[in-house]
N, C-alpha and C. Protein backbone atom coordinates (compact mmCIF):
# COMPACT_ATOMS: atom_id res chain seq x y z
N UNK A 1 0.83 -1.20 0.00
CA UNK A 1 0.00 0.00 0.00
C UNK A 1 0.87 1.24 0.00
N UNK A 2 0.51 2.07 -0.55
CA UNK A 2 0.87 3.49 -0.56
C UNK A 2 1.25 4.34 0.41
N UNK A 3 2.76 4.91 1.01
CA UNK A 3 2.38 5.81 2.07
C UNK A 3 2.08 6.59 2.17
N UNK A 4 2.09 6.87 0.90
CA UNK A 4 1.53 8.58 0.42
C UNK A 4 -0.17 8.72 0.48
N UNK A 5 -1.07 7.18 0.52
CA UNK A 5 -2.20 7.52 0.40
C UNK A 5 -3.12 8.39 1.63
N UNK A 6 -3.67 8.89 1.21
CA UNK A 6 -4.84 9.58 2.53
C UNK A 6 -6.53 8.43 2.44
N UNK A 7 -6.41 8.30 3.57
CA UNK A 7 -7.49 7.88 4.44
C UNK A 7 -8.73 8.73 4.41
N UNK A 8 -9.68 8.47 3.62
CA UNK A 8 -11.20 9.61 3.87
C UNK A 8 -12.40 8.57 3.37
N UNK A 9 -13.09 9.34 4.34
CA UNK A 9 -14.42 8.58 4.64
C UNK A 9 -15.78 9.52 3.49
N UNK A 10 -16.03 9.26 2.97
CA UNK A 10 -16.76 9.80 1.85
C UNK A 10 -18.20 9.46 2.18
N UNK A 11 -19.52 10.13 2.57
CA UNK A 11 -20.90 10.08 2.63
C UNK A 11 -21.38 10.46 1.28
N UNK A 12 -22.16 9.51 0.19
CA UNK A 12 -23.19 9.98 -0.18
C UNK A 12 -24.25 9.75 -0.29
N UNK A 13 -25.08 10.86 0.01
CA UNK A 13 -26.75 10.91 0.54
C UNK A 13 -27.05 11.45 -1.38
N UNK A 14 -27.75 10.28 -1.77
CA UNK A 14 -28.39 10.32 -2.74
C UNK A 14 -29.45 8.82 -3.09
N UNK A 15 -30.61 9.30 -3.59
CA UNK A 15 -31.51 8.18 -3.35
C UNK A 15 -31.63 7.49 -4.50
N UNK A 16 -31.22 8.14 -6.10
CA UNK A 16 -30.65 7.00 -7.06
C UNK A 16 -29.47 6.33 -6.85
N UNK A 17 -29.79 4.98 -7.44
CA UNK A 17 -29.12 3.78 -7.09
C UNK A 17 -27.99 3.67 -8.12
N UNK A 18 -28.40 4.32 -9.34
CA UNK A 18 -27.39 4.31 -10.60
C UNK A 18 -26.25 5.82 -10.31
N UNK A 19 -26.97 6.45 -9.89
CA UNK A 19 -26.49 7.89 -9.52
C UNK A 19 -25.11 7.53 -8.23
N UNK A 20 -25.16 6.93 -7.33
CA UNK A 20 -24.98 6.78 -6.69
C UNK A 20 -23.71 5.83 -6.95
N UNK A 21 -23.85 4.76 -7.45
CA UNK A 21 -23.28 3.64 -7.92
C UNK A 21 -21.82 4.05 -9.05
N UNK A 22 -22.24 5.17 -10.08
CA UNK A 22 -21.25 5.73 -10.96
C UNK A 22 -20.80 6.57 -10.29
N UNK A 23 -21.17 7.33 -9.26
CA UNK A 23 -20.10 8.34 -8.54
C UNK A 23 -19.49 7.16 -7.66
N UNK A 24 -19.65 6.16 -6.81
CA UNK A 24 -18.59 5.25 -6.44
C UNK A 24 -17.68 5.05 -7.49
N UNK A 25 -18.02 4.40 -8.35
CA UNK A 25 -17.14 3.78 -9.58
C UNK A 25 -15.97 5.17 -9.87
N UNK A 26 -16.15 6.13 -9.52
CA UNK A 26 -15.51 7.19 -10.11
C UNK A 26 -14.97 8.18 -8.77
N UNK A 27 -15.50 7.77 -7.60
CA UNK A 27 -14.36 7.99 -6.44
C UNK A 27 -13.62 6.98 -6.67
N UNK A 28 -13.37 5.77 -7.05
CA UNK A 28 -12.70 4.73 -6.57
C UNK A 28 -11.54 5.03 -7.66
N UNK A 29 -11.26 5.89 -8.16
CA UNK A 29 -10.05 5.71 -9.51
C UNK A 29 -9.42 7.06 -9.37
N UNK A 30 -9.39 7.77 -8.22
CA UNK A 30 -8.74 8.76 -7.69
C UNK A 30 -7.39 8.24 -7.00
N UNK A 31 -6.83 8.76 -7.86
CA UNK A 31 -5.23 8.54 -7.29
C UNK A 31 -4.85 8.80 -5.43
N UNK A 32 -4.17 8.80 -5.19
CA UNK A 32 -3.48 8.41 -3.67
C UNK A 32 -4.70 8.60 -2.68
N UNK A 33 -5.76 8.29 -2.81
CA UNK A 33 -6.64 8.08 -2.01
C UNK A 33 -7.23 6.48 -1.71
N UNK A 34 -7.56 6.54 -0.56
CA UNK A 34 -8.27 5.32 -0.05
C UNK A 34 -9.61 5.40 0.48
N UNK A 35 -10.30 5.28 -0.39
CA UNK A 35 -12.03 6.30 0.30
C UNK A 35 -12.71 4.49 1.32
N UNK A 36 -13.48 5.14 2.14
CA UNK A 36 -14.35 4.47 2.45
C UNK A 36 -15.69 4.98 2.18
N UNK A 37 -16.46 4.73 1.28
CA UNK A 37 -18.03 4.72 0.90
C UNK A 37 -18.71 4.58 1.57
N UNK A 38 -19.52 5.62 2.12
CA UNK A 38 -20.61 5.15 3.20
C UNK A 38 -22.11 5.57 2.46
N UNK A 39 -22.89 4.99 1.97
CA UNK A 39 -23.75 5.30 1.16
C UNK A 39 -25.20 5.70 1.68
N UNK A 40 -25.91 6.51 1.89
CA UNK A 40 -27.04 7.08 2.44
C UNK A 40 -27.93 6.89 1.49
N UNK A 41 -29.05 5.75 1.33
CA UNK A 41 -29.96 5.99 0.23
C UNK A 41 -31.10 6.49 0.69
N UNK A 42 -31.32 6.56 2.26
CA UNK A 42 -32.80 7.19 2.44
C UNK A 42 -32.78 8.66 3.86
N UNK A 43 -33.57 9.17 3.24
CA UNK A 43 -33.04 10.29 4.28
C UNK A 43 -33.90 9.99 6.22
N UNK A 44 -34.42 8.90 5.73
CA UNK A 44 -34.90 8.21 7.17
C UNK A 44 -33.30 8.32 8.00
N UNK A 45 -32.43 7.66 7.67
CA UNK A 45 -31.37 6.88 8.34
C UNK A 45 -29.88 8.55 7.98
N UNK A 46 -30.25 9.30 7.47
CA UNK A 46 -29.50 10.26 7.54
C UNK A 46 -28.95 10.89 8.37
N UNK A 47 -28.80 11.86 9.65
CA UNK A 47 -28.16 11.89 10.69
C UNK A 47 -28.02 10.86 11.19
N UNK A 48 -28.94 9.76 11.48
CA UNK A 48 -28.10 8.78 12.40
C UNK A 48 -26.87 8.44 12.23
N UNK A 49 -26.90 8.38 10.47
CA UNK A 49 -25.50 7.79 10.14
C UNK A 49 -24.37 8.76 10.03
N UNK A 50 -24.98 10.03 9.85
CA UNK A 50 -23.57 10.49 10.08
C UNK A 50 -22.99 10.75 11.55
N UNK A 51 -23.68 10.60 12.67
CA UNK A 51 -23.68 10.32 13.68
C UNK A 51 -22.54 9.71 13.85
N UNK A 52 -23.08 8.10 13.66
CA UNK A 52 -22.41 6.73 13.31
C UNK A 52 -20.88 6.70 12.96
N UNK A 53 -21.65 7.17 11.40
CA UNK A 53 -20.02 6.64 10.82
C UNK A 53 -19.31 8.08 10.81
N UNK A 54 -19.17 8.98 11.21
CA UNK A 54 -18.14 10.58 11.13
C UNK A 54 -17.83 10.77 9.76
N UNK A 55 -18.19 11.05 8.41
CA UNK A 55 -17.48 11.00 7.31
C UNK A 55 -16.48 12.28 7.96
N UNK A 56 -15.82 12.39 6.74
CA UNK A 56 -14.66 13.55 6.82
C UNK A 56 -15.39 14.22 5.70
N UNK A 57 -16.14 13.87 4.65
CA UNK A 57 -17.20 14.65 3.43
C UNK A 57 -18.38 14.30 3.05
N UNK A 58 -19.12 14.90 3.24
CA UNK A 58 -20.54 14.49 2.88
C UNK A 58 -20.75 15.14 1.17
N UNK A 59 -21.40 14.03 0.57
CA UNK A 59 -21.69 14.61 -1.29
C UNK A 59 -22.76 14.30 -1.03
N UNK A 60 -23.72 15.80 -1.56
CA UNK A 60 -25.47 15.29 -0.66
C UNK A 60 -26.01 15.91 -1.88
N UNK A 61 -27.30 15.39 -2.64
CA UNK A 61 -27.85 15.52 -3.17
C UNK A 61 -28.92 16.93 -2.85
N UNK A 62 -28.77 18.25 -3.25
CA UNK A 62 -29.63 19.24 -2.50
C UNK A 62 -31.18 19.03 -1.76
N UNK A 63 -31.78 17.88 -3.16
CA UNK A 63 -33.49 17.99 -2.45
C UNK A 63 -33.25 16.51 -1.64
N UNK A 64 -32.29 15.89 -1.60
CA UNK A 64 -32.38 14.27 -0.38
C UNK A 64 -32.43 15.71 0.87
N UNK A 65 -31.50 16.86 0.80
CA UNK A 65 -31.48 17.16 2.57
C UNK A 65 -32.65 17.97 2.78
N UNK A 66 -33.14 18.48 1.46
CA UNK A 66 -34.48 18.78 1.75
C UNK A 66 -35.79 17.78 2.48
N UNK A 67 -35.48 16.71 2.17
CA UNK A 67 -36.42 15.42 2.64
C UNK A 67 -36.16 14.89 3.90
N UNK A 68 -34.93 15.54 4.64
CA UNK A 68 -34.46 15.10 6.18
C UNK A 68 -35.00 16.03 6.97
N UNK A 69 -35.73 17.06 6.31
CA UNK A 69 -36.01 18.26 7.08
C UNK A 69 -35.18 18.66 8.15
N UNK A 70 -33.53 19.04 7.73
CA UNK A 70 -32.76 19.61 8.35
C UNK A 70 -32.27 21.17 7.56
N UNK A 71 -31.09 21.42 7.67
CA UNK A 71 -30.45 22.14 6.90
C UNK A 71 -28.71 21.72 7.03
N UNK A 72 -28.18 22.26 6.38
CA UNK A 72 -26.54 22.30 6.20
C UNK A 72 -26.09 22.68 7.26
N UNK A 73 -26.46 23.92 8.44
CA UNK A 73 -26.25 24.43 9.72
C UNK A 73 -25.72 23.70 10.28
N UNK A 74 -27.15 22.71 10.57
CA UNK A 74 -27.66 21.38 11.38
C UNK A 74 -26.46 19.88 11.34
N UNK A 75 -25.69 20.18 10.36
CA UNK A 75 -24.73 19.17 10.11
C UNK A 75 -23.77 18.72 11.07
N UNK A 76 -22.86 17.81 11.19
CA UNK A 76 -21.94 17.51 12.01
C UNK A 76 -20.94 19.01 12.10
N UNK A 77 -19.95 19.48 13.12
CA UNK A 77 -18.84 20.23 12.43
C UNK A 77 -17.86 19.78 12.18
N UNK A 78 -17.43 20.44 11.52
CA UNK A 78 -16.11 20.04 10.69
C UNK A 78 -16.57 19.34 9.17
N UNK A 79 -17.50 18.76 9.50
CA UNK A 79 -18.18 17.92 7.56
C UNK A 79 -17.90 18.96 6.63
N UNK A 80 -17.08 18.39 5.99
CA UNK A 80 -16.53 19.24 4.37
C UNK A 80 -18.16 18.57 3.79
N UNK A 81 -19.06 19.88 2.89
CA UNK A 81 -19.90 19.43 2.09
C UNK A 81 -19.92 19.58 0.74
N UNK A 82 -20.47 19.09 0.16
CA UNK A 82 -20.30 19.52 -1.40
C UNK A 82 -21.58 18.89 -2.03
N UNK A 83 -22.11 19.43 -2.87
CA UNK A 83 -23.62 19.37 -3.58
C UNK A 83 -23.74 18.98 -4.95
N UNK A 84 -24.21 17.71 -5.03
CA UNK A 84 -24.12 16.80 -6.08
C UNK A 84 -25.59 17.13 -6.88
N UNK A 85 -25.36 18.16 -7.79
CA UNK A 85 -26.58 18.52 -8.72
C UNK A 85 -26.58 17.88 -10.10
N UNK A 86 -27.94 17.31 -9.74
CA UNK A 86 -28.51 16.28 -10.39
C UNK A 86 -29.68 16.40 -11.75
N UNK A 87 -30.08 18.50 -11.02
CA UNK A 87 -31.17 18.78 -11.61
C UNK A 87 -30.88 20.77 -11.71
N UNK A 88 -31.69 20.83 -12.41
CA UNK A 88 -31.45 22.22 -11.95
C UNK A 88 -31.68 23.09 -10.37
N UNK A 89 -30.96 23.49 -9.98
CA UNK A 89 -31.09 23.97 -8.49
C UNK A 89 -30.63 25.66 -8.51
N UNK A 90 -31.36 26.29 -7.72
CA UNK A 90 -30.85 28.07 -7.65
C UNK A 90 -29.58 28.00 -7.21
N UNK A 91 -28.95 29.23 -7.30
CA UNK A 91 -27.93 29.43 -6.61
C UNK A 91 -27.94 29.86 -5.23
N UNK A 92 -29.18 29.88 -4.94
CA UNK A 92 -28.77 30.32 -3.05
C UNK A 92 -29.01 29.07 -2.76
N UNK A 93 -29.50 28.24 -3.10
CA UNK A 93 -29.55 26.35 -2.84
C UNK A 93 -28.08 26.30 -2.85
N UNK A 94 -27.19 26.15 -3.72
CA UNK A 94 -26.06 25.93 -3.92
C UNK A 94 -25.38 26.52 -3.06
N UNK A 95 -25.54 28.11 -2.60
CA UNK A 95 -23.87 28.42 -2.07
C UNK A 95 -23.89 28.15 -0.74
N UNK A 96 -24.58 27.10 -0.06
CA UNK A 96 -24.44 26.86 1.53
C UNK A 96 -23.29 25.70 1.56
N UNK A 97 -23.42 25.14 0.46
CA UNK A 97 -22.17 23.82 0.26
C UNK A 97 -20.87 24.78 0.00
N UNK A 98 -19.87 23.98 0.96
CA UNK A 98 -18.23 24.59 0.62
C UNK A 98 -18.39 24.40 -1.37
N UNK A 99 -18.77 23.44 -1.83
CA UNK A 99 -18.29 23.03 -3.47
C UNK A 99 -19.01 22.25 -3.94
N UNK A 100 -19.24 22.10 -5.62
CA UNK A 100 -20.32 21.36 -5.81
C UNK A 100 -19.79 20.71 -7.09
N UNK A 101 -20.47 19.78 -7.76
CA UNK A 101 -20.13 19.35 -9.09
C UNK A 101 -21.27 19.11 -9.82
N UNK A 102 -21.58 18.59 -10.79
CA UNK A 102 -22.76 18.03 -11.52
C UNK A 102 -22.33 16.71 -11.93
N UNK A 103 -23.41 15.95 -12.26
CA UNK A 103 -23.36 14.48 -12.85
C UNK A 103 -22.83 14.81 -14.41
N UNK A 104 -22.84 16.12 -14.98
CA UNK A 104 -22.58 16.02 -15.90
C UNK A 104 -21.08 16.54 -16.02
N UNK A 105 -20.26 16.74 -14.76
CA UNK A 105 -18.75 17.33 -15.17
C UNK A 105 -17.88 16.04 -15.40
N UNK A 106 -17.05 16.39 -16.18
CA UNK A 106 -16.00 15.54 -16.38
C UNK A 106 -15.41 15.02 -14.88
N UNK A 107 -14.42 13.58 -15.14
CA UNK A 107 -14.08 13.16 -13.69
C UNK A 107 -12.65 13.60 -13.23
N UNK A 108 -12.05 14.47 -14.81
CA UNK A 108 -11.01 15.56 -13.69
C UNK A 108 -11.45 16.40 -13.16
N UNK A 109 -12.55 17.17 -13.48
CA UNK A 109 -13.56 17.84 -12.32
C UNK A 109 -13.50 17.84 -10.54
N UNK A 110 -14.48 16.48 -11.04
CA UNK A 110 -14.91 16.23 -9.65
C UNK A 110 -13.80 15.43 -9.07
N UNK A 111 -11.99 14.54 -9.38
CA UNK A 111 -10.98 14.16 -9.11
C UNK A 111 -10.37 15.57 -8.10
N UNK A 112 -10.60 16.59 -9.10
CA UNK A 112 -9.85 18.33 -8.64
C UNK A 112 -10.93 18.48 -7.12
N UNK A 113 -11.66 18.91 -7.38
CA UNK A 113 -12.39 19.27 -6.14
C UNK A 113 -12.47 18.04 -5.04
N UNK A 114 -12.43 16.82 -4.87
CA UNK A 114 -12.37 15.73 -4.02
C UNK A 114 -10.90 16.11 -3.39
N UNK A 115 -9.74 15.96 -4.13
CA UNK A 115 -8.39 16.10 -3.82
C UNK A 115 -8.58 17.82 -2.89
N UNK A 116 -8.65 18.24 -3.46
CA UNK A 116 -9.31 20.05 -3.15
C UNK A 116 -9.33 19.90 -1.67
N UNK A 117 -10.76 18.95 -1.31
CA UNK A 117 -11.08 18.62 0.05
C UNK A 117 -10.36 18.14 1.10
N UNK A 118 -9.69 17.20 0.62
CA UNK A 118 -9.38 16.19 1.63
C UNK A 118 -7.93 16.56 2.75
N UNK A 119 -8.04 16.42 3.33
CA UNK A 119 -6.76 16.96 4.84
C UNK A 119 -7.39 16.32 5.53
N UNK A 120 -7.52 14.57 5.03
CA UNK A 120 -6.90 13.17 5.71
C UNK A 120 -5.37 13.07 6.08
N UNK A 121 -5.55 12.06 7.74
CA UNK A 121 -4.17 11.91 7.60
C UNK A 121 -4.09 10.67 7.03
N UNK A 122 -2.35 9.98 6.67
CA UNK A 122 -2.00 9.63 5.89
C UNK A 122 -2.17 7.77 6.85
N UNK A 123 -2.92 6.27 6.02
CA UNK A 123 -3.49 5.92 6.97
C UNK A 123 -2.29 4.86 7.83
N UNK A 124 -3.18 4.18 8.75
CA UNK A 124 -2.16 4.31 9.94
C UNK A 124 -2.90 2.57 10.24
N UNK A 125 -2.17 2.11 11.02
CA UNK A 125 -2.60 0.75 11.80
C UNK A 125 -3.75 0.54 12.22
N UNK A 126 -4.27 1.90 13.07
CA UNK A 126 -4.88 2.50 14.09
C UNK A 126 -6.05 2.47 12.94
N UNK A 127 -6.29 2.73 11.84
CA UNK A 127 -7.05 2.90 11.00
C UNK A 127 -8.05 1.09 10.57
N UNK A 128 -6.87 0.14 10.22
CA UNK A 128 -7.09 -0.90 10.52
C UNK A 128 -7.54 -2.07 11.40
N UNK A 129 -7.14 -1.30 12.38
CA UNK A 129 -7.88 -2.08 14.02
C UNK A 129 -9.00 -1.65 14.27
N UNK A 130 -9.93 -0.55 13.30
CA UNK A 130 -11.28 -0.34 13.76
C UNK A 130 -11.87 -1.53 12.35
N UNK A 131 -11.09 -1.87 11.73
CA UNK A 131 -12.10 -3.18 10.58
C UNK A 131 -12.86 -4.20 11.42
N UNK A 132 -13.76 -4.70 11.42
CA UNK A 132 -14.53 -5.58 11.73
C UNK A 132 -13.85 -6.98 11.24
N UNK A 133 -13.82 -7.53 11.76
CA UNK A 133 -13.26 -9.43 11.08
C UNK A 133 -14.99 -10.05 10.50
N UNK A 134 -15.02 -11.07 9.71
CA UNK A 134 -16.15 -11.44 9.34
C UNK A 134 -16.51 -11.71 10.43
N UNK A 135 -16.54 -12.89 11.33
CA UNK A 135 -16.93 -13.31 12.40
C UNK A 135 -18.05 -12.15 13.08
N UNK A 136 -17.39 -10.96 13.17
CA UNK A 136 -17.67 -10.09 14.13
C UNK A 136 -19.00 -9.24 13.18
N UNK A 137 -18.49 -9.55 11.98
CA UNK A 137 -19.71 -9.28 11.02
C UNK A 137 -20.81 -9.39 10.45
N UNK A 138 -20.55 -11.27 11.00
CA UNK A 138 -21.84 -12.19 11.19
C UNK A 138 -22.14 -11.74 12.58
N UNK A 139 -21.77 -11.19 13.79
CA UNK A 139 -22.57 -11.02 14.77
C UNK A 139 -23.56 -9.76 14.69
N UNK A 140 -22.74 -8.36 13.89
CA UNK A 140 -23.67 -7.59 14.14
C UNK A 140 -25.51 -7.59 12.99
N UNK A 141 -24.72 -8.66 12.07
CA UNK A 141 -26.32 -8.85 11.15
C UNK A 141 -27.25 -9.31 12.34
N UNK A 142 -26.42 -10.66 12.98
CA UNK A 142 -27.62 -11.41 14.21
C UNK A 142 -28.43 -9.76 14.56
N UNK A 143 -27.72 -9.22 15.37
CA UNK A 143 -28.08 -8.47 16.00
C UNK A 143 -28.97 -7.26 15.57
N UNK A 144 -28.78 -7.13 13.98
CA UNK A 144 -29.35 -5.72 13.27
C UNK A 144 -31.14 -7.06 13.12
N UNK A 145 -30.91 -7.94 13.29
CA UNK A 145 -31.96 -9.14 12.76
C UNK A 145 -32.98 -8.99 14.78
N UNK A 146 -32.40 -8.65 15.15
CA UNK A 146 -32.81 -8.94 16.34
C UNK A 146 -32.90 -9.69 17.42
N UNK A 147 -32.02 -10.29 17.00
CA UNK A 147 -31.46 -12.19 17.41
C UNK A 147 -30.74 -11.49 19.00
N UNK A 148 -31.02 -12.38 20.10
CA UNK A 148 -30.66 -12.78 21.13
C UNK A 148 -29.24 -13.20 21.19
N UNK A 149 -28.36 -13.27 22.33
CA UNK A 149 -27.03 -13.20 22.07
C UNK A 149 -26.95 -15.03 22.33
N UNK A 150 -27.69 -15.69 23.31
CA UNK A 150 -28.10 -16.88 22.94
C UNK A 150 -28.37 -17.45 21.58
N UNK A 151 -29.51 -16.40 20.38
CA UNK A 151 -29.74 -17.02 19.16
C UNK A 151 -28.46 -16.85 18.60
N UNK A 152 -27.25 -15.98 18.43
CA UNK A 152 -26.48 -15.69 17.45
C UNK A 152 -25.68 -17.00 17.43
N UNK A 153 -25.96 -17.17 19.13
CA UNK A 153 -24.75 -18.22 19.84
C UNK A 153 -25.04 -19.15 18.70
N UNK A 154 -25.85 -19.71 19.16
CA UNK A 154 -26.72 -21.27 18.85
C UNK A 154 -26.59 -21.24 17.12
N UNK A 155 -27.02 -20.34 16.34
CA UNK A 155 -26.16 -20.33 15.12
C UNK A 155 -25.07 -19.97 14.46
N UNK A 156 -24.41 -19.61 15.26
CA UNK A 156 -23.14 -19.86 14.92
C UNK A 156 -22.16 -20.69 15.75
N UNK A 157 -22.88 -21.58 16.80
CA UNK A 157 -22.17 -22.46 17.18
C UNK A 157 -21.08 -22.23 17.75
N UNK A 158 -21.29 -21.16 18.79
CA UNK A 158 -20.15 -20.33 19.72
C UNK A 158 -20.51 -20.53 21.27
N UNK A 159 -20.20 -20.27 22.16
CA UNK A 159 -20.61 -20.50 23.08
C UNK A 159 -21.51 -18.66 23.55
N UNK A 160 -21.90 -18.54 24.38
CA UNK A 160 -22.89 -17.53 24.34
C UNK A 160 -22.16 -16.17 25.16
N UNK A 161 -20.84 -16.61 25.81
CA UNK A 161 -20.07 -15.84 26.09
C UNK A 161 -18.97 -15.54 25.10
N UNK A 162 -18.90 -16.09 24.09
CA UNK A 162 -18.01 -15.87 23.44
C UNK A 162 -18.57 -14.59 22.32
N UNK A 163 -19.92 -14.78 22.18
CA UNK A 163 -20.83 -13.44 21.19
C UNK A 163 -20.40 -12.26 22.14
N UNK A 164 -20.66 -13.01 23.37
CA UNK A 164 -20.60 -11.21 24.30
C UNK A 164 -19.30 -10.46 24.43
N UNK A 165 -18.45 -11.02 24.17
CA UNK A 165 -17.15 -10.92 23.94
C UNK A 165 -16.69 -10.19 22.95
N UNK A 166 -17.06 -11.19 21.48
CA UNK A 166 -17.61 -10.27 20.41
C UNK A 166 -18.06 -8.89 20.38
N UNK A 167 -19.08 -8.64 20.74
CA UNK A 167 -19.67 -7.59 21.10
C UNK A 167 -19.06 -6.56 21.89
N UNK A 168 -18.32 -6.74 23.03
CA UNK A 168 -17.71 -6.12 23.40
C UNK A 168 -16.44 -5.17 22.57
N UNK A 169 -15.63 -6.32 21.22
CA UNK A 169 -14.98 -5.95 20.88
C UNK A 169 -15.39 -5.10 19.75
N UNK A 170 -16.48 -5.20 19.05
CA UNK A 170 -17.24 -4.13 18.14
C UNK A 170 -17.83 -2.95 18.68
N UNK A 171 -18.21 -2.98 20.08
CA UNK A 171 -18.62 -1.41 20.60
C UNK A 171 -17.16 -0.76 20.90
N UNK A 172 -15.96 -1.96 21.16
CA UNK A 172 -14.87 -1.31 21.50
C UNK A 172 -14.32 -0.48 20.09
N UNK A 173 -14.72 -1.41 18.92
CA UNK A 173 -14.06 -0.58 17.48
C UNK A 173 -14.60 0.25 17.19
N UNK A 174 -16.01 0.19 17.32
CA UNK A 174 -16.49 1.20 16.25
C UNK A 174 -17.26 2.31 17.34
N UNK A 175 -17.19 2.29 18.33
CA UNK A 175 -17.81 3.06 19.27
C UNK A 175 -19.14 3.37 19.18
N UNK A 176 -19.82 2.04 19.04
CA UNK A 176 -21.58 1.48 18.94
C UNK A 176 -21.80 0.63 20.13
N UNK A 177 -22.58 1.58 21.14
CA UNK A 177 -22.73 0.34 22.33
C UNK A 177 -24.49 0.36 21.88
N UNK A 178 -25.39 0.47 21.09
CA UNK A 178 -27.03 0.12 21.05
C UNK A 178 -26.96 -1.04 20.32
N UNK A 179 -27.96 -1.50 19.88
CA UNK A 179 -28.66 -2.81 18.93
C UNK A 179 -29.64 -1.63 17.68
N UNK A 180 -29.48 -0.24 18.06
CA UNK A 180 -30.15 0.53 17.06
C UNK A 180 -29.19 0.87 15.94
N UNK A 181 -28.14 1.04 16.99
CA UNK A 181 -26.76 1.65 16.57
C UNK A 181 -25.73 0.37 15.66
N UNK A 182 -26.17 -0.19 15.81
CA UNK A 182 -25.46 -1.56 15.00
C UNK A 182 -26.42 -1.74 14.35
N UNK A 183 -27.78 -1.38 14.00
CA UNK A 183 -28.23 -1.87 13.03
C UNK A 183 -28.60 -0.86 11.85
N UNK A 184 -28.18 0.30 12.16
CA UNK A 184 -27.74 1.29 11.09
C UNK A 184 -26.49 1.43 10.66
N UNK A 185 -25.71 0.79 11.19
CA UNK A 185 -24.13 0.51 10.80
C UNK A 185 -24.21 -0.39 9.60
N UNK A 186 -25.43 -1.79 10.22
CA UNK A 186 -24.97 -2.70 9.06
C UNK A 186 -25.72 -2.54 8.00
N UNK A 187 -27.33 -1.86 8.16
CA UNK A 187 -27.00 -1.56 6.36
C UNK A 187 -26.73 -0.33 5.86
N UNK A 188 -25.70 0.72 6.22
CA UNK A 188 -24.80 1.56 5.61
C UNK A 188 -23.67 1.01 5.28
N UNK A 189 -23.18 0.02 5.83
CA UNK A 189 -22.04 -0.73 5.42
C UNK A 189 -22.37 -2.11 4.30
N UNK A 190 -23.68 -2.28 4.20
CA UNK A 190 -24.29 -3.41 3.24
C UNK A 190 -24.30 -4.78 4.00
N UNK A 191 -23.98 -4.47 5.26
CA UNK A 191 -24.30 -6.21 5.76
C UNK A 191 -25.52 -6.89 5.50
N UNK A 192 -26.55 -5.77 5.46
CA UNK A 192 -27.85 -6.58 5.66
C UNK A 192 -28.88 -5.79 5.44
N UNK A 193 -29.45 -6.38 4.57
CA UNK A 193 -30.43 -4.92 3.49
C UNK A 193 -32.04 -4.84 4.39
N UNK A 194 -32.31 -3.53 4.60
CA UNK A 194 -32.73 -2.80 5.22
C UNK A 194 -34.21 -3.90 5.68
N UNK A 195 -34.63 -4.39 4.16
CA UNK A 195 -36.14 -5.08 4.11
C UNK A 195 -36.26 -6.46 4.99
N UNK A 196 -34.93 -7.19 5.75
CA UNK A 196 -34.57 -7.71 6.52
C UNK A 196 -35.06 -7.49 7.67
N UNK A 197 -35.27 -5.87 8.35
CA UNK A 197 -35.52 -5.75 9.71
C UNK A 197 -36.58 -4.81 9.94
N UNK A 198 -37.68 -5.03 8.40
CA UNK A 198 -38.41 -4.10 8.86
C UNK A 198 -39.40 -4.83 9.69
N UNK A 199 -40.07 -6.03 9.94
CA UNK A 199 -40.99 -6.43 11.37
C UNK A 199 -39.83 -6.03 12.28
N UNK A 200 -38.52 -5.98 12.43
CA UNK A 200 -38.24 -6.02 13.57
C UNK A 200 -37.64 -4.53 14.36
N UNK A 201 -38.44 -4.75 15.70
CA UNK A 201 -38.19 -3.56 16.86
C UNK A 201 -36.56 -2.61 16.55
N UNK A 202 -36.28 -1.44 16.18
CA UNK A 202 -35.10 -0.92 16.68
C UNK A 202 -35.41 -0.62 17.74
């Protein structure tokens, strides 16, 4: 790996799936960067997750933050934002974002303004010891599922202290001690798609 690469956590809140999908494809081919994708498709689960996961940049679709009934104010501080116009939008819509691009700019464009942003540091061990191991990945689906630390046990054939253990070591990584809070982790991270837990209680 690169030592030169920077470490950044990239949010985008946009509710097309194709929209969404080609701006990944096209963060991912940015030179000395290492993005992590955290993808927001509904503005239900919007602050929570940035809550959650801290991006270092949010790329927000102007009318998705219209549909959270927040504003830009209201945001984390420090969130570098930038406004992914999709449609025609005014310019006083626009100038609350630090920077913006369109679906229709070229990807040295939006390469220039991403690089523009970022004052990541450069990544580190420390960066790596918050990864989840699968194991620990199959526990938090149990758990986004609603499963008992007994049920996770019993299917996965662990002993029932050994999940809690588990658990311990995922509120220790990712600094999620709820069963609400792990279950907006796992489907922003894609463990476990949303239609999975809708009978079940957050």
């Amino acid at each position: 790996m690169n030592a030169n690469q920077l470490y950044v956590r990239v949010a985008i809140a946009e509710k097309s799936t194709i929209v969404r999908n080609g701006l990944i494809a096209l963060l991912n081919r940015i030179d000395n960067l290492r993005l992590q994708i955290i993808e927001i498709a509904s503005p239900v689960l919007f602050h929570e997750t940035l809550t959650i996961q801290k991006p270092n940049i949010l790329i927000i679709n102007p009318q998705f933050e219209i549909e959270t009934e927040r504003t830009a104010q209201q945001l984390p501080k420090g969130l570098k934002t930038v406004a992914l116009i999709t449609s025609a939008v005014s310019k006083n819509t626009i100038a609350k974002y630090e920077h913006a691009f369109s679906i229709y700019d070229d990807e040295e464009s939006i390469c220039a303004i991403l690089h523009q942003m970022c004052q990541a540091e450069p990544i580190d061990e420390k960066e790596k010891e918050k990864e989840l191991s699968q194991r620990e990945k199959e526990i938090v689906i149990g758990v986004a599922k609603g499963l008992t630390n007994k049920e996770i046990a019993n299917l996965m054939h662990i002993s029932t202290n050994t999940v809690i253990t588990h658990r311990r070591n995922i509120a220790s990584k990712l600094c999620i001690h709820s069963p609400a809070g792990l279950t907006i982790y796992a489907i922003v991270n894609n463990l476990i798609d949303i239609t999975e837990i809708e009978t079940t209680p957050i």
